[in-house]
N, C-alpha and C. Protein backbone atom coordinates (compact mmCIF):
# COMPACT_ATOMS: atom_id res chain seq x y z
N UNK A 1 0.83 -1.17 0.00
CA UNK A 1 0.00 0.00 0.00
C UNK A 1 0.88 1.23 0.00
N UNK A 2 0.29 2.28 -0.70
CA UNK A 2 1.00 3.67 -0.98
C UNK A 2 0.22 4.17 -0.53
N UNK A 3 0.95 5.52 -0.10
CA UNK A 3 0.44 6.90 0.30
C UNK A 3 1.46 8.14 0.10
N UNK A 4 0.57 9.15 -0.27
CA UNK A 4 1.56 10.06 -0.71
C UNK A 4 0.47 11.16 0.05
N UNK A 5 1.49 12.26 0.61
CA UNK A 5 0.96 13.48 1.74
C UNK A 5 2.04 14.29 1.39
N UNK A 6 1.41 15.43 1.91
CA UNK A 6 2.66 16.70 1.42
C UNK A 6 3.11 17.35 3.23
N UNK A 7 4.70 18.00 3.38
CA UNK A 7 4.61 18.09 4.64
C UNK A 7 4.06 19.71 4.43
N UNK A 8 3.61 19.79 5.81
CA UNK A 8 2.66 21.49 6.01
C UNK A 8 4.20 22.46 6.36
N UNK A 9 3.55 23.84 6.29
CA UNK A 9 5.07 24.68 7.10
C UNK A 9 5.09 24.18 8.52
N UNK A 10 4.56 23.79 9.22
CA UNK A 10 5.05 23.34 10.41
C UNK A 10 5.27 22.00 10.62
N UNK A 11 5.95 21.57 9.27
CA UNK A 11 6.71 20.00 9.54
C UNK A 11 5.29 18.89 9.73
N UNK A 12 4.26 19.20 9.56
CA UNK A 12 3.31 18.09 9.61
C UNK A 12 3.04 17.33 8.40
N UNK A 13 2.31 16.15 8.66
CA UNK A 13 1.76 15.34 7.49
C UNK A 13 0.80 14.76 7.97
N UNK A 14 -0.02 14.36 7.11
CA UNK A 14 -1.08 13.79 7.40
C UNK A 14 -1.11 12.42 7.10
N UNK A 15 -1.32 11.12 7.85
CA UNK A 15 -1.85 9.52 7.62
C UNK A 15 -2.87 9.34 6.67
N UNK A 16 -2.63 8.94 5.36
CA UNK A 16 -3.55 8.66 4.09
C UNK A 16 -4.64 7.51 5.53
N UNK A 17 -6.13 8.02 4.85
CA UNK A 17 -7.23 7.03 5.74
C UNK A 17 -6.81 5.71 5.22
N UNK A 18 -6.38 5.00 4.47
CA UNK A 18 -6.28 3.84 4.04
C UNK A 18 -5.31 3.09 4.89
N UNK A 19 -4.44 3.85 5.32
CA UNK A 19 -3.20 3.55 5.92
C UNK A 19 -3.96 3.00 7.38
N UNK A 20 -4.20 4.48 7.86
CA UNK A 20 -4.36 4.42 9.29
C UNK A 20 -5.69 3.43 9.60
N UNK A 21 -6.76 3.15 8.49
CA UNK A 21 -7.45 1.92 8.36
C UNK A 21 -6.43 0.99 8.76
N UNK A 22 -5.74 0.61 7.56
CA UNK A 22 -5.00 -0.65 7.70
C UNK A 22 -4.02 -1.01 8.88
N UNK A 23 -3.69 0.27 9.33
CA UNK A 23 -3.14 -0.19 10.93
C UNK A 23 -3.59 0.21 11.87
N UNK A 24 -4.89 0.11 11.63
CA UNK A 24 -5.92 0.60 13.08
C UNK A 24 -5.40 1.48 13.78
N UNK A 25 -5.00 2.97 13.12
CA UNK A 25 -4.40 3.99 14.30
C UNK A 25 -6.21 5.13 14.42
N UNK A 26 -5.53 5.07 15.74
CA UNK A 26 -7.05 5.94 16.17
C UNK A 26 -6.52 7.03 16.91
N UNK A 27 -7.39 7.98 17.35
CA UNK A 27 -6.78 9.43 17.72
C UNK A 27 -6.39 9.36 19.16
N UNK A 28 -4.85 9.90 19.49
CA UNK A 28 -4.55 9.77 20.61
C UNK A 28 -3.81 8.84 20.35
N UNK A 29 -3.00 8.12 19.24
CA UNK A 29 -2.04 7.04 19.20
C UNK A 29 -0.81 7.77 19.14
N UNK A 30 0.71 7.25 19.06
CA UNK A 30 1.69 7.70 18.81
C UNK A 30 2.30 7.89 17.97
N UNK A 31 3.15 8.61 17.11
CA UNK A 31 3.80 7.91 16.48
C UNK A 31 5.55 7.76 16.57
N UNK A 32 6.39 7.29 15.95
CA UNK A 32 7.85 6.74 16.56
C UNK A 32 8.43 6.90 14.82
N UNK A 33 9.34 7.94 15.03
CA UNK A 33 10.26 7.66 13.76
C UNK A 33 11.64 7.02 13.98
N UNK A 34 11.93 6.21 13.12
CA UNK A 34 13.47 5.71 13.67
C UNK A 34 14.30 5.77 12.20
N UNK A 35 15.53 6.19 12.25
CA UNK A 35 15.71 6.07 11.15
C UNK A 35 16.42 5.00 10.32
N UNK A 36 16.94 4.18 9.34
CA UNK A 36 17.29 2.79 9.16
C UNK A 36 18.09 2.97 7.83
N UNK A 37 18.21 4.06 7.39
CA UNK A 37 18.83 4.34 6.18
C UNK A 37 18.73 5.07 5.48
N UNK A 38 19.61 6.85 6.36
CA UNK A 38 19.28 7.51 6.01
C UNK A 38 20.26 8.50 4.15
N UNK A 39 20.84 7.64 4.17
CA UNK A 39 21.47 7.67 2.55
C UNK A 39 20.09 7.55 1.83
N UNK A 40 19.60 6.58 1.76
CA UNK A 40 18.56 7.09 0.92
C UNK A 40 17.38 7.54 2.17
N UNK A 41 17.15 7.92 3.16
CA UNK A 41 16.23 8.68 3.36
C UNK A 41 14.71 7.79 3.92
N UNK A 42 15.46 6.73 4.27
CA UNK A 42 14.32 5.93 4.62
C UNK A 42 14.41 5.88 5.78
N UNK A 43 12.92 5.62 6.80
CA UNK A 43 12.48 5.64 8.04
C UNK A 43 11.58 4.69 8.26
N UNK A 44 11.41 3.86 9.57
CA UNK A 44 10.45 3.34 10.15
C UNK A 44 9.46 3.66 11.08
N UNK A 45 8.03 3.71 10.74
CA UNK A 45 7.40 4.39 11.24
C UNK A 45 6.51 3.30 11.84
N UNK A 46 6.67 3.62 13.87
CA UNK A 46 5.85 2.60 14.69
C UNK A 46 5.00 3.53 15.07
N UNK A 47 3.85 2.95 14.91
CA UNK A 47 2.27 2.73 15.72
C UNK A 47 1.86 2.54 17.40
N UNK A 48 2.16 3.47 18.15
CA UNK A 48 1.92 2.78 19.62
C UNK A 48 0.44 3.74 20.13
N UNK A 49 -0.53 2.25 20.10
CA UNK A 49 -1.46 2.49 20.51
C UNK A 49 -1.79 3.43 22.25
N UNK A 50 -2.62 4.21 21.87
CA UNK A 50 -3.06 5.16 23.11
C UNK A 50 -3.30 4.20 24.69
N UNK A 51 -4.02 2.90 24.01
CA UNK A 51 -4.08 1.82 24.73
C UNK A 51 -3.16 1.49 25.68
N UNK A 52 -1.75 1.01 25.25
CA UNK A 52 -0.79 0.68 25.34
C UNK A 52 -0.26 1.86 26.27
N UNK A 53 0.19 2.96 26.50
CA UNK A 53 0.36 4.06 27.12
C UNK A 53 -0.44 4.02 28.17
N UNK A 54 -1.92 3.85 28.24
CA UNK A 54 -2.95 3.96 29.45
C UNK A 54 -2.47 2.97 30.45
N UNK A 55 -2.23 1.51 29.54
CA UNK A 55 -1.65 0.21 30.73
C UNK A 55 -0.92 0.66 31.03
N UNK A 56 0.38 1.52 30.74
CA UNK A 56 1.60 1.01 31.43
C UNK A 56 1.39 2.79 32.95
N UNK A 57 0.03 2.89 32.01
CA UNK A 57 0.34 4.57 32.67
C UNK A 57 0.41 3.68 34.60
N UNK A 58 0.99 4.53 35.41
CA UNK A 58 1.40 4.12 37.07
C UNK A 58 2.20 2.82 37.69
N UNK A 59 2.48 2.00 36.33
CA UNK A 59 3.35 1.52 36.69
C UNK A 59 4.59 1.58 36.81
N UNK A 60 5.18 2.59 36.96
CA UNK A 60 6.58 2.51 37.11
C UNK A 60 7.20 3.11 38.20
N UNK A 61 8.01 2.75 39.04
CA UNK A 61 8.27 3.93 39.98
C UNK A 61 8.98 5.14 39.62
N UNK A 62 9.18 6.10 40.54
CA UNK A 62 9.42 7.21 39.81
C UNK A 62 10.46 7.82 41.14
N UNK A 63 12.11 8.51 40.69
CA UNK A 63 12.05 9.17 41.59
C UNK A 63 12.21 10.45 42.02
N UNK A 64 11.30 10.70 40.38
CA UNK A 64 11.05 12.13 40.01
C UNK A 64 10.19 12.94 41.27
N UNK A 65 10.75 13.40 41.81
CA UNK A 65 9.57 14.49 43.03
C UNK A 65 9.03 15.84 42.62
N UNK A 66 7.64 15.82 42.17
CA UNK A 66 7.24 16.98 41.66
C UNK A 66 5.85 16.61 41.63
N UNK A 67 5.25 17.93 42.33
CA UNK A 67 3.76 17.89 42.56
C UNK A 67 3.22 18.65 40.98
N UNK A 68 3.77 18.62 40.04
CA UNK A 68 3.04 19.97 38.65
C UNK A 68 3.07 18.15 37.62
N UNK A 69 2.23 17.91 37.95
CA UNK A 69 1.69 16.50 37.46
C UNK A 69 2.13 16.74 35.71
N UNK A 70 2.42 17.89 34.72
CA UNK A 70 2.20 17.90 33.83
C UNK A 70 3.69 18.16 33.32
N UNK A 71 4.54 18.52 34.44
CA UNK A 71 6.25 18.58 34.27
C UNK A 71 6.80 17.32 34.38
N UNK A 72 6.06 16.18 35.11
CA UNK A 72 6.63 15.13 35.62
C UNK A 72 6.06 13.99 34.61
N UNK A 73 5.31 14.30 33.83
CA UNK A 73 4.73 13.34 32.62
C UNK A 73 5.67 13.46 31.04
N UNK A 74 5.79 14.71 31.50
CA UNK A 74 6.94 15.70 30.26
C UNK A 74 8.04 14.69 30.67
N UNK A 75 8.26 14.81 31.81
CA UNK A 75 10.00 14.18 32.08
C UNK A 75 10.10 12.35 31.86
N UNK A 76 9.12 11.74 32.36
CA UNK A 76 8.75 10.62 32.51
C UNK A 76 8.75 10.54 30.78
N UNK A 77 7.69 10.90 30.09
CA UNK A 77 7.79 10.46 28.78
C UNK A 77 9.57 10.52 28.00
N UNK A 78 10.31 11.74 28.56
CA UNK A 78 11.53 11.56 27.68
C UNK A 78 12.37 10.94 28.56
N UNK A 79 12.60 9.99 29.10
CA UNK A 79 13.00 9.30 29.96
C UNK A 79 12.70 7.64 29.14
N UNK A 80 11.12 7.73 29.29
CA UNK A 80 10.41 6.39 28.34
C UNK A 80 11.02 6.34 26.74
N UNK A 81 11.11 7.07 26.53
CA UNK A 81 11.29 7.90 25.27
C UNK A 81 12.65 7.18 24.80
N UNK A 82 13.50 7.42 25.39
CA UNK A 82 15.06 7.03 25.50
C UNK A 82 15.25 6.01 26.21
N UNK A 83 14.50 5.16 27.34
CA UNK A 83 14.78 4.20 27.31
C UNK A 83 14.21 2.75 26.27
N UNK A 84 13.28 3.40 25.58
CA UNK A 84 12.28 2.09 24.25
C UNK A 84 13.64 2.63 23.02
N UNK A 85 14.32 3.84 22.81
CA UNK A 85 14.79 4.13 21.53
C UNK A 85 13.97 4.93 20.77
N UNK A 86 12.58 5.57 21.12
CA UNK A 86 11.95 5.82 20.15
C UNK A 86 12.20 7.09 19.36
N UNK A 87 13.23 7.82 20.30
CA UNK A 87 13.22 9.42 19.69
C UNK A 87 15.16 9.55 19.07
């Protein structure tokens, strides 16, 4: 399957519906670029369901101390972030 999207001025693109059909991405999913060869310019692009994020959401300990619940999700995600490889 093909898809072709143009990027916006602020670096966006849009998921052809066929695509995001075919890999069941729904709103509130992730996405993960990695790159695998970038001579020619190619990337792998993972799917991590919103789902997937909700389970793991409180399991982990933390020994981040900070009551601003929305600094400590920031930190926690680039933490997650770098420890899966995804960024």
């Amino acid at each position: 399957m093909n898809g072709l999207t143009t990027v916006t001025t602020k670096g966006q693109v849009t998921i052809p519906l066929d695509v995001r059909k075919m890999l069941n991405i729904a709103i509130g999913d992730k996405v993960s670029f990695t790159t695998i060869d970038p001579g020619n310019m190619k990337v792998v692009i993972k799917i991590i369901s919103s789902h997937v994020v909700d389970e793991l959401a409180g399991s982990l300990s933390s020994k981040i101390k900070n009551s601003d619940y929305k600094n400590v999700r920031k930190i926690s995600g680039k933490l997650l972030a770098r420890k899966y490889k995804t960024t």
